[in-house]
PDB file of N, CA and C in Angstrom:
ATOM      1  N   UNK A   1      -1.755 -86.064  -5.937  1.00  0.00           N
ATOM      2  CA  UNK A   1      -2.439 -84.996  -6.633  1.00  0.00           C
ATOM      3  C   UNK A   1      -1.819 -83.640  -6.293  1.00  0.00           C
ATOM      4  N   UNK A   2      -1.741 -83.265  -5.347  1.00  0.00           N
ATOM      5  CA  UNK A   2      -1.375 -81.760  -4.670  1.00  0.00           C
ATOM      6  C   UNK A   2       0.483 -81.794  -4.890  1.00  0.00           C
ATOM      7  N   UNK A   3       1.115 -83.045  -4.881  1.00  0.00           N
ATOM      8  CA  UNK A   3       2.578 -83.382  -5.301  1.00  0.00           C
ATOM      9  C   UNK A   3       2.149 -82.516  -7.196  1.00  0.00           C
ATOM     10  N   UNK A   4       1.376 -83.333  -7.891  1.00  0.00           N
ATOM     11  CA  UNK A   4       1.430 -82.653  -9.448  1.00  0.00           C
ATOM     12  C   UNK A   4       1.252 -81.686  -9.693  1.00  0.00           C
ATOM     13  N   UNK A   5       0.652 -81.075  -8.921  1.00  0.00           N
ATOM     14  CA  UNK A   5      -0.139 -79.394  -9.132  1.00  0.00           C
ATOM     15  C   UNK A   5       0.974 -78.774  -8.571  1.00  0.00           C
ATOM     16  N   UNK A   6       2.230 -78.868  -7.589  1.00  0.00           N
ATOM     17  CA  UNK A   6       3.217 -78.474  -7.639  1.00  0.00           C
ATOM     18  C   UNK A   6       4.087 -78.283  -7.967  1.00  0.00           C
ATOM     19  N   UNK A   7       4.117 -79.921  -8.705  1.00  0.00           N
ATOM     20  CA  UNK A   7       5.450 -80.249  -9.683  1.00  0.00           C
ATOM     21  C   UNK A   7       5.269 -79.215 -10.879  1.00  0.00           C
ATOM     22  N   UNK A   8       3.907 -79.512 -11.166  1.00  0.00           N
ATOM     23  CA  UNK A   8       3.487 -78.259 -13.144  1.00  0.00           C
ATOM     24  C   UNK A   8       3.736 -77.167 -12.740  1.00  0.00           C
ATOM     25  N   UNK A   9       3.594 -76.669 -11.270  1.00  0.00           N
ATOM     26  CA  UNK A   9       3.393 -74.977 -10.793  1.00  0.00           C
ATOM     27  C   UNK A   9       4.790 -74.397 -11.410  1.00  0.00           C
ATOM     28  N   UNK A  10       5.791 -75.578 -10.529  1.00  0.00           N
ATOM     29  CA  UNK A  10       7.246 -75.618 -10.809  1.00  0.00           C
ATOM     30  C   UNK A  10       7.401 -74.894 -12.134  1.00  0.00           C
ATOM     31  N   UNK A  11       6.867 -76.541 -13.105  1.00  0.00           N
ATOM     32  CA  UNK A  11       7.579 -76.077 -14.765  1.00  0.00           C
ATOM     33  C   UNK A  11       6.977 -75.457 -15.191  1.00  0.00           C
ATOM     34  N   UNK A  12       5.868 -74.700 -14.981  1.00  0.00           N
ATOM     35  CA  UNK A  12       5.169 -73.688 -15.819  1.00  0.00           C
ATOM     36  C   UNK A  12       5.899 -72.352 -15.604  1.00  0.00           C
ATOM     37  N   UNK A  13       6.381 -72.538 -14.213  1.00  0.00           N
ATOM     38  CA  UNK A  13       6.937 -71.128 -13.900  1.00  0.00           C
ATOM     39  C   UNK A  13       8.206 -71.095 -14.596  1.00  0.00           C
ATOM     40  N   UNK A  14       8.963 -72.279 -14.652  1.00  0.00           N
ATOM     41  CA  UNK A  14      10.302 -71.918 -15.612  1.00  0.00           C
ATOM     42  C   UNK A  14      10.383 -72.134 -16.885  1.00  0.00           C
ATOM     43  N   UNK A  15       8.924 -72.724 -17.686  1.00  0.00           N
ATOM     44  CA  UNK A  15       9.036 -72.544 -19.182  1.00  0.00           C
ATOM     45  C   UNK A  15       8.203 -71.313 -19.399  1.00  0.00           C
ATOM     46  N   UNK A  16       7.619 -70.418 -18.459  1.00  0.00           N
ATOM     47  CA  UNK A  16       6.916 -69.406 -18.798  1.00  0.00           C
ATOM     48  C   UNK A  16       7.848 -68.515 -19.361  1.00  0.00           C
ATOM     49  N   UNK A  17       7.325 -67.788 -20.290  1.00  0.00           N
ATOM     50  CA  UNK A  17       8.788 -66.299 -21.014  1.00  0.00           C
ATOM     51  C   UNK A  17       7.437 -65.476 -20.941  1.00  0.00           C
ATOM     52  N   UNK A  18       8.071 -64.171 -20.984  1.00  0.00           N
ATOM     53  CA  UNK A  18       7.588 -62.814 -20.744  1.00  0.00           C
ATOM     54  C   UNK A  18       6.152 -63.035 -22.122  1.00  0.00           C
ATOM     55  N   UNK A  19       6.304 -63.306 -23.210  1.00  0.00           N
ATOM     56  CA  UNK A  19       4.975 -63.733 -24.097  1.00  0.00           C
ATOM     57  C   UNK A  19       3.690 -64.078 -23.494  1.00  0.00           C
ATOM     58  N   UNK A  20       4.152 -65.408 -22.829  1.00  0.00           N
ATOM     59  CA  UNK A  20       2.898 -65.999 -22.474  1.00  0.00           C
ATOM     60  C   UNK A  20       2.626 -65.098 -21.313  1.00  0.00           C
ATOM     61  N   UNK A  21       3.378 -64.783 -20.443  1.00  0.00           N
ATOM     62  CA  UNK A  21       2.701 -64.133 -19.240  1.00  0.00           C
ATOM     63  C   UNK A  21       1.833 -62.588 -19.656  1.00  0.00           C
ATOM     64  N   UNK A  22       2.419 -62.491 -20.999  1.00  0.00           N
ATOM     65  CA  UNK A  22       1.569 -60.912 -21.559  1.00  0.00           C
ATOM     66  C   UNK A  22       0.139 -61.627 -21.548  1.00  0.00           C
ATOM     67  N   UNK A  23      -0.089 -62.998 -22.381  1.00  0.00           N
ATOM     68  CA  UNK A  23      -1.368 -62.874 -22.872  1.00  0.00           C
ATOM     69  C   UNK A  23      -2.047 -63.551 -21.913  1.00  0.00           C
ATOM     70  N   UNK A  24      -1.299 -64.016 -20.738  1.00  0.00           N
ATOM     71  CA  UNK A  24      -2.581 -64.925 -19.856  1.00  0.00           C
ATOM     72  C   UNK A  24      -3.104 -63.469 -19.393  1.00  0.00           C
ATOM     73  N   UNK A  25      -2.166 -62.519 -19.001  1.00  0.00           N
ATOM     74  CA  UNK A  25      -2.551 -60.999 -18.413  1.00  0.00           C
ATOM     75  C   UNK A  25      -3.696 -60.181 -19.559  1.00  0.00           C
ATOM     76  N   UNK A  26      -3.117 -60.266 -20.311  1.00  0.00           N
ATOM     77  CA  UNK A  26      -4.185 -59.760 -21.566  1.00  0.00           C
ATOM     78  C   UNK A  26      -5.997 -60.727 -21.322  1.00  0.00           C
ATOM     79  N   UNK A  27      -5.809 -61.468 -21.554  1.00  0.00           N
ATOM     80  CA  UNK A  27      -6.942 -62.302 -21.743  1.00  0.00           C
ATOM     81  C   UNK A  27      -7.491 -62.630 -20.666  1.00  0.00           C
ATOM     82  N   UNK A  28      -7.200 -62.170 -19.195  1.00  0.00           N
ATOM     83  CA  UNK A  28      -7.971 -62.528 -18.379  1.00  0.00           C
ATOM     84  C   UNK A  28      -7.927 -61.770 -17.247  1.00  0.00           C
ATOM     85  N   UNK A  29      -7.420 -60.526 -17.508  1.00  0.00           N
ATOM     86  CA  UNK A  29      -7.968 -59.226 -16.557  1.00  0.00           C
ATOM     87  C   UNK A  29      -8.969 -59.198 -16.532  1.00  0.00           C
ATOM     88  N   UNK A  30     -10.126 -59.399 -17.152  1.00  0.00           N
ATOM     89  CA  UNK A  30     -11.420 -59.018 -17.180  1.00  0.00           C
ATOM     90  C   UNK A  30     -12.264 -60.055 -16.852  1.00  0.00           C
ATOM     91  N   UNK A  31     -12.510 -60.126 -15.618  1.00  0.00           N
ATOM     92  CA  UNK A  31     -13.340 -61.711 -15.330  1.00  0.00           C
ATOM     93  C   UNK A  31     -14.532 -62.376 -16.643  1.00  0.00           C
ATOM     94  N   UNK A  32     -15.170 -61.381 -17.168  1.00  0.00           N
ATOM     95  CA  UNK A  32     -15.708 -61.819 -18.578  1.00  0.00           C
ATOM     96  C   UNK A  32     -14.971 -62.788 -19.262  1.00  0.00           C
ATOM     97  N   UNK A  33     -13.576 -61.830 -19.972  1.00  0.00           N
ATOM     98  CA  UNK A  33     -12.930 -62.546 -20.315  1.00  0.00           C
ATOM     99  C   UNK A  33     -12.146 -63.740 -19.794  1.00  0.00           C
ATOM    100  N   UNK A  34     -11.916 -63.719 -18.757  1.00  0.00           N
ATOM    101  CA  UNK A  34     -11.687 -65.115 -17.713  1.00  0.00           C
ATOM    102  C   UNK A  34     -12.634 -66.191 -18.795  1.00  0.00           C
ATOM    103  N   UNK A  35     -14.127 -66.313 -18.204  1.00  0.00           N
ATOM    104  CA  UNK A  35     -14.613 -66.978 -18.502  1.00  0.00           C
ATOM    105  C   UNK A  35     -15.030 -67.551 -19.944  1.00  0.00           C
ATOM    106  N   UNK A  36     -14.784 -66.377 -20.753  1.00  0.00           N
ATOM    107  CA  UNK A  36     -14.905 -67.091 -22.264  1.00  0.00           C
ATOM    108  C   UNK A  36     -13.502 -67.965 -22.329  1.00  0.00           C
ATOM    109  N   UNK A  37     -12.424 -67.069 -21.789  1.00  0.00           N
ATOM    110  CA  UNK A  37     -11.144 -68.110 -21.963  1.00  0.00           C
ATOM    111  C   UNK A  37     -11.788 -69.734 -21.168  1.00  0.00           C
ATOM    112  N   UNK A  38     -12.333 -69.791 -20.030  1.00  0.00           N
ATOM    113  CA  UNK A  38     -13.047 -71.226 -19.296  1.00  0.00           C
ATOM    114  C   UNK A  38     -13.516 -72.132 -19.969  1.00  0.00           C
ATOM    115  N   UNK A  39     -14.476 -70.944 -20.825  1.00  0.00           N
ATOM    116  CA  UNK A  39     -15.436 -71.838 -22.139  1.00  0.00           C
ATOM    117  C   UNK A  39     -14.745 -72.596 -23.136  1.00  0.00           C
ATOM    118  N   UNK A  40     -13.818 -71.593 -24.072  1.00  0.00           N
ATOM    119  CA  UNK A  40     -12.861 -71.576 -24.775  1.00  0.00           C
ATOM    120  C   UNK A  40     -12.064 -73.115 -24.645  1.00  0.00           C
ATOM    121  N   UNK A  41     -11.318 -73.195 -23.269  1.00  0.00           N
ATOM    122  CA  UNK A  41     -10.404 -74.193 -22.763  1.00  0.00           C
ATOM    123  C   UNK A  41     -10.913 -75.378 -22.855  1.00  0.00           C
ATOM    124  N   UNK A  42     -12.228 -75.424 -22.181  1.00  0.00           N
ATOM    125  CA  UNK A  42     -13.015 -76.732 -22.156  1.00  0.00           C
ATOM    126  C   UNK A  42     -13.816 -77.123 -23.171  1.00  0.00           C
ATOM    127  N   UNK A  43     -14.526 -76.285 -24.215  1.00  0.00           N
ATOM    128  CA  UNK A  43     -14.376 -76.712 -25.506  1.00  0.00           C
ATOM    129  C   UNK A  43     -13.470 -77.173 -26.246  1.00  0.00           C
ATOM    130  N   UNK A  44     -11.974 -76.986 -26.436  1.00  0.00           N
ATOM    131  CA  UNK A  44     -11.061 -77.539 -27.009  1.00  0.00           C
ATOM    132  C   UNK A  44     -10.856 -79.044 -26.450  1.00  0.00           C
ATOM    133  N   UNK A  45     -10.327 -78.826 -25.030  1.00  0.00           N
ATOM    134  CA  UNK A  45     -10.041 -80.067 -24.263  1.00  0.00           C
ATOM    135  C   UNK A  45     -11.278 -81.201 -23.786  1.00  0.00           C
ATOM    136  N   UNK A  46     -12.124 -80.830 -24.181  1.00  0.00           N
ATOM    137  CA  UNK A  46     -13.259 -81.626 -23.211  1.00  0.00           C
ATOM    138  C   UNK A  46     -13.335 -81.700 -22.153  1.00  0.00           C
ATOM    139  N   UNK A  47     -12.976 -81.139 -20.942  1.00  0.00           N
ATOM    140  CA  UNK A  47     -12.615 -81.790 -20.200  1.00  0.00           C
ATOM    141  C   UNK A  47     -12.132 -80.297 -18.812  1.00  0.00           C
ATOM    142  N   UNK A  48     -13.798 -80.220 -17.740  1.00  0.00           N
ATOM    143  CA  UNK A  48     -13.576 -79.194 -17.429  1.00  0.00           C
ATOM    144  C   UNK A  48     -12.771 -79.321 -15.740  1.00  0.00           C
ATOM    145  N   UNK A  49     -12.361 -80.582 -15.598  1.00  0.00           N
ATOM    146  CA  UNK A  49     -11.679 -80.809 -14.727  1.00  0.00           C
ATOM    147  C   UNK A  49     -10.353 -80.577 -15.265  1.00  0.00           C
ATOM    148  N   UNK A  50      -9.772 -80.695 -15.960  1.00  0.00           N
ATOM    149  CA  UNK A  50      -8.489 -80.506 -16.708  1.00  0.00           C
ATOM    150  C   UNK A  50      -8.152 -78.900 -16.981  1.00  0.00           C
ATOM    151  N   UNK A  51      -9.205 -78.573 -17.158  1.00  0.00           N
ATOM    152  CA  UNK A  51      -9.547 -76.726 -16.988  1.00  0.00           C
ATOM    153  C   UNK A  51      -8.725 -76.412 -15.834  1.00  0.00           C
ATOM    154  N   UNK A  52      -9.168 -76.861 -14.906  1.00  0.00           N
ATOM    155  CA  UNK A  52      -9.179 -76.548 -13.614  1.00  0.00           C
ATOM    156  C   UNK A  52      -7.892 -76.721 -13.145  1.00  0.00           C
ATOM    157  N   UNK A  53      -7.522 -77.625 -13.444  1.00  0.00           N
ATOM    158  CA  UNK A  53      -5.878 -78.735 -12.566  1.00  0.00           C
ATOM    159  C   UNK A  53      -4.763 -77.751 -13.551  1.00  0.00           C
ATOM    160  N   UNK A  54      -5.233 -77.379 -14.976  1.00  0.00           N
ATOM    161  CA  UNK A  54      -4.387 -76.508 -15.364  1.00  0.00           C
ATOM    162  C   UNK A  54      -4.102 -75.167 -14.815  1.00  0.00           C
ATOM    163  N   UNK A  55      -5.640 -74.750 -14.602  1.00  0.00           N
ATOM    164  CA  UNK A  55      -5.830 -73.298 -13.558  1.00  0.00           C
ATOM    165  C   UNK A  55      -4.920 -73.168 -12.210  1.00  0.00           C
ATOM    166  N   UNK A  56      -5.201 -74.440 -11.701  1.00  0.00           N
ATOM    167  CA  UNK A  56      -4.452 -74.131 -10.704  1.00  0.00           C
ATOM    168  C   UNK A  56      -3.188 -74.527 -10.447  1.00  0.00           C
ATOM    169  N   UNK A  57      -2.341 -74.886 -11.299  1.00  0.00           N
ATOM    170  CA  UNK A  57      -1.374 -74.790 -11.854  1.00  0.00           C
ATOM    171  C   UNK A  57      -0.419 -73.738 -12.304  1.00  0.00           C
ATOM    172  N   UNK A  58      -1.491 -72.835 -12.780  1.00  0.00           N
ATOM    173  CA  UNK A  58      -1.459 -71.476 -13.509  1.00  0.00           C
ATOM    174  C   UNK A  58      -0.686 -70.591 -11.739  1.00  0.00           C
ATOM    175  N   UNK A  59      -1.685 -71.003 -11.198  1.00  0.00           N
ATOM    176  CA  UNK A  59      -2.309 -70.129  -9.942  1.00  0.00           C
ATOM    177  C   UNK A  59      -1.026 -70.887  -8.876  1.00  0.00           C
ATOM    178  N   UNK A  60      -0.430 -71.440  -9.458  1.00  0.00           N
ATOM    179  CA  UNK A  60       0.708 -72.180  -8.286  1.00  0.00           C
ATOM    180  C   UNK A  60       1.506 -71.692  -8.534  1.00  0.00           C
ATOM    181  N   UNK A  61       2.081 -71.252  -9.886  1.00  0.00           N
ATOM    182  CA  UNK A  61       3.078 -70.700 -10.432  1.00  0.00           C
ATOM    183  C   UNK A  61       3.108 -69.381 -10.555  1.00  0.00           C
ATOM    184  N   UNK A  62       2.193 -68.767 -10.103  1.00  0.00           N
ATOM    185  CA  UNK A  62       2.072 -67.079  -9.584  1.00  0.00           C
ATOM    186  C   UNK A  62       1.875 -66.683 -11.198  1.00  0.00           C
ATOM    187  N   UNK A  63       1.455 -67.425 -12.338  1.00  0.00           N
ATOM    188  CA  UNK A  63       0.967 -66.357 -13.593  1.00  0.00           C
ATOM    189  C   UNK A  63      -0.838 -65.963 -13.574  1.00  0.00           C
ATOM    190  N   UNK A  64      -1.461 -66.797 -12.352  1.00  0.00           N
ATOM    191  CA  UNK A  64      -2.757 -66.017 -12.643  1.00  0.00           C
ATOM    192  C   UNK A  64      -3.081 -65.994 -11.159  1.00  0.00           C
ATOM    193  N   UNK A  65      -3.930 -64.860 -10.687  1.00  0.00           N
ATOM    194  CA  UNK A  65      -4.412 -64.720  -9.914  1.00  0.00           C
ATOM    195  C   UNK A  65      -5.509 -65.173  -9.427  1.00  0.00           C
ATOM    196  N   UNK A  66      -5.906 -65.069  -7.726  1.00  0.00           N
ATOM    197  CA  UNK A  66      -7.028 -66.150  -7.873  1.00  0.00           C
ATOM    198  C   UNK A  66      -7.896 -65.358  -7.976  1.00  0.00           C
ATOM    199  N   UNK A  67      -8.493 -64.438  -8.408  1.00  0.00           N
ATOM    200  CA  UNK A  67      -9.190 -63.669  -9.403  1.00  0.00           C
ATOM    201  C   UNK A  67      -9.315 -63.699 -10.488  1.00  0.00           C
ATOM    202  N   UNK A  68      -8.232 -63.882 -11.419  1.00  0.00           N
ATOM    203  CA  UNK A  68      -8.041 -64.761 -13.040  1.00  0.00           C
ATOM    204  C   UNK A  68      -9.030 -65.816 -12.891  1.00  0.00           C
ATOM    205  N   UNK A  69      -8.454 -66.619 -11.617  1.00  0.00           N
ATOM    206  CA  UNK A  69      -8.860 -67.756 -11.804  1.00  0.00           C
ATOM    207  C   UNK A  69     -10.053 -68.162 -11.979  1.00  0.00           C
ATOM    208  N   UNK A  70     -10.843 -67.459 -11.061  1.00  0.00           N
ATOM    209  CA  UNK A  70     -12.199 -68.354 -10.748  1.00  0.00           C
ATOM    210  C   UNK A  70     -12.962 -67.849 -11.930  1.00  0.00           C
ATOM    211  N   UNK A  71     -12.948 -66.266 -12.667  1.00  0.00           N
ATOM    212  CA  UNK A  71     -13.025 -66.434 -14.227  1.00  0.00           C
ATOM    213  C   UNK A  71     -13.002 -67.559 -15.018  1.00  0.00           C
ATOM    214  N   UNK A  72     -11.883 -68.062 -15.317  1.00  0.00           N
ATOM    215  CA  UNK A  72     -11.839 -69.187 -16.049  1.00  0.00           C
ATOM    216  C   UNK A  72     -12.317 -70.685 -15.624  1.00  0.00           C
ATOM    217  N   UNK A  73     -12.153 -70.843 -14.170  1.00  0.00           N
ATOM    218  CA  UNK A  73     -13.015 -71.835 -13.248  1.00  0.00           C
ATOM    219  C   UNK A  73     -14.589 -72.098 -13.805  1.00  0.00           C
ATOM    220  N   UNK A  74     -15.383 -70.582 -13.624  1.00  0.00           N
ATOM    221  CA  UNK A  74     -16.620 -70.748 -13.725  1.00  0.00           C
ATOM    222  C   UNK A  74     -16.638 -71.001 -15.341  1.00  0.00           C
ATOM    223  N   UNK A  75     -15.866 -70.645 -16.535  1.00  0.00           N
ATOM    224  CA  UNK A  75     -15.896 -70.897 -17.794  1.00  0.00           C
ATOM    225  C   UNK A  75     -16.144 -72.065 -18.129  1.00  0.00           C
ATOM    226  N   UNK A  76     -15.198 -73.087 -17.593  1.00  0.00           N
ATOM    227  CA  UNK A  76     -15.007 -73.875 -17.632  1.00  0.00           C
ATOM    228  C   UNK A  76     -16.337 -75.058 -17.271  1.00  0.00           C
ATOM    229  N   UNK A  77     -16.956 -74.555 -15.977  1.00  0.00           N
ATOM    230  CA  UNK A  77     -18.164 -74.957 -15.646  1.00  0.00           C
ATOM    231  C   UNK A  77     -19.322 -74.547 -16.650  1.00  0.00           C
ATOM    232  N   UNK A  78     -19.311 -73.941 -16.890  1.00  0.00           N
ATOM    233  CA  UNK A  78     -20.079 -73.453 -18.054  1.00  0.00           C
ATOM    234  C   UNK A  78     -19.953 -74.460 -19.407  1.00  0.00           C
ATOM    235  N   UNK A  79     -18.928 -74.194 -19.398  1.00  0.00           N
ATOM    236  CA  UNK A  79     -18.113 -74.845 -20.781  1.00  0.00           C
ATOM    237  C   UNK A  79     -18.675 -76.551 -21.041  1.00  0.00           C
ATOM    238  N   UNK A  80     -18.614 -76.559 -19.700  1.00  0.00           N
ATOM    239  CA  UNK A  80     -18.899 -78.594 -19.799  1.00  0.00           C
ATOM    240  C   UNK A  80     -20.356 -78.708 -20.339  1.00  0.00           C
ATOM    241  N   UNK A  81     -21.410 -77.591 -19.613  1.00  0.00           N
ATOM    242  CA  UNK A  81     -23.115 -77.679 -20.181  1.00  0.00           C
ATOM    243  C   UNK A  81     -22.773 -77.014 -21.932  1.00  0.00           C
ATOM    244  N   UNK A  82     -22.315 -76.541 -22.505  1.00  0.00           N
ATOM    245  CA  UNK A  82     -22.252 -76.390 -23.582  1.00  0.00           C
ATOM    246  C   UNK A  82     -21.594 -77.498 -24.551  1.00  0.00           C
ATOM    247  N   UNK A  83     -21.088 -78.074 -24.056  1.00  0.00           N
ATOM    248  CA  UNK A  83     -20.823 -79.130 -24.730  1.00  0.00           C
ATOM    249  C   UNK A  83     -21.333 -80.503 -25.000  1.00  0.00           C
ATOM    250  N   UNK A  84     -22.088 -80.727 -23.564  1.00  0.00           N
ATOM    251  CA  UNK A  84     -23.768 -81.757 -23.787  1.00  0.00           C
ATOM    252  C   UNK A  84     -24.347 -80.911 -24.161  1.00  0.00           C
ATOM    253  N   UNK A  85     -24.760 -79.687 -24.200  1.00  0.00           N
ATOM    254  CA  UNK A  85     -26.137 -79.366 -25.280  1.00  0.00           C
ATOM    255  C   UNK A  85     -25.625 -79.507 -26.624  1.00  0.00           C
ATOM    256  N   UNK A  86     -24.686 -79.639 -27.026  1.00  0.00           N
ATOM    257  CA  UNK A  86     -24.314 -79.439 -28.494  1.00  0.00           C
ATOM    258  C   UNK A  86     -24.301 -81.146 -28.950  1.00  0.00           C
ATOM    259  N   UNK A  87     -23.812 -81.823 -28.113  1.00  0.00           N
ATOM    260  CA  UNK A  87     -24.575 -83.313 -28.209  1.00  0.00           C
ATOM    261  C   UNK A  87     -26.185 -83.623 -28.287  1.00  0.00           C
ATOM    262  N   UNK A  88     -26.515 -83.013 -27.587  1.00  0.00           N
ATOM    263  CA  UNK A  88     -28.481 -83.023 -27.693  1.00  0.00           C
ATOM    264  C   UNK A  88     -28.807 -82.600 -28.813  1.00  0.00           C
ATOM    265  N   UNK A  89     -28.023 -81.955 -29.414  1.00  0.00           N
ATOM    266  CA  UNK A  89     -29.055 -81.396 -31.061  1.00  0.00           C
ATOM    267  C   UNK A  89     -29.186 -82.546 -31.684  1.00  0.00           C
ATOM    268  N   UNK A  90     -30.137 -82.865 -32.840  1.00  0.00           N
ATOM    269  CA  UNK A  90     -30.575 -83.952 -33.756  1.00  0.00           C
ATOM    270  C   UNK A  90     -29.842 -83.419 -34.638  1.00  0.00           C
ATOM    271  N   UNK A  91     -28.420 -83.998 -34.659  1.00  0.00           N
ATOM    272  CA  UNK A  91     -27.657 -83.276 -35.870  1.00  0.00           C
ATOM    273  C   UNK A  91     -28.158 -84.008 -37.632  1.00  0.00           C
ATOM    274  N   UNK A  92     -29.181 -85.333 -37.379  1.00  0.00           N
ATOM    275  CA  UNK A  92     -29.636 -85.424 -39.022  1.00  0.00           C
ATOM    276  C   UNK A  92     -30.576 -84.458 -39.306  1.00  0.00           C
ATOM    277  N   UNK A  93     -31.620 -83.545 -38.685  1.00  0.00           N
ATOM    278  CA  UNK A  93     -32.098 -82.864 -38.914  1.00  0.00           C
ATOM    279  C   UNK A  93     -31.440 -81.643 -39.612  1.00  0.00           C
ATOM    280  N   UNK A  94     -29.859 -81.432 -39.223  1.00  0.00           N
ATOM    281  CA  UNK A  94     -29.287 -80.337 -40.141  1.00  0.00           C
ATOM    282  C   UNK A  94     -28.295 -80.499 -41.044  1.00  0.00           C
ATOM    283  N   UNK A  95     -28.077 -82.191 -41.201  1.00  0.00           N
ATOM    284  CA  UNK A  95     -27.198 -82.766 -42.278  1.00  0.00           C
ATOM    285  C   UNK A  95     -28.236 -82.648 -43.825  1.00  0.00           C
TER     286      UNK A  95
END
């Protein structure tokens, strides 16, 4: 485990280009924004452990800080209860 999170730290840091490092900086100076990006992530992916292993990934490869991070950490935690409540709705009631 701690071998993969090194190995990605690796290639993230050498497929990163000056772009992406604008917008992880853009989008997550603001611990707010951290966390909608958390929400954001783990709504797409399902999957708020995967949030995370990417985060710190992020955070191995020196593009987010661990201040970024725990922004998007707690999003992410967040992110997973929003996604069973959106399973709990009686979706024939709004078909």
């Amino acid at each position: 485990f701690l071998y993969s999170i090194k190995t990605m730290g690796d290639g993230l840091q050498q497929a990163a280009g000056d772009r992406l490092r604008f917008y992880i900086d853009k989008y997550t100076s603001n611990p707010f924004l951290g966390v909608l990006v958390g929400i954001g992530m783990t709504a797409l992916i399902q999957s708020s452990s995967g949030v995370t292993v990417i985060t710190v990934g992020l955070v191995s490869a020196g593009l987010l800080t661990l201040r970024q991070a725990i922004g998007i950490v707690m999003g992410a935690n967040i992110g997973t209860t929003v996604t069973s409540f959106i399973i709990g709705f009686k979706l024939g009631d709004y078909a």
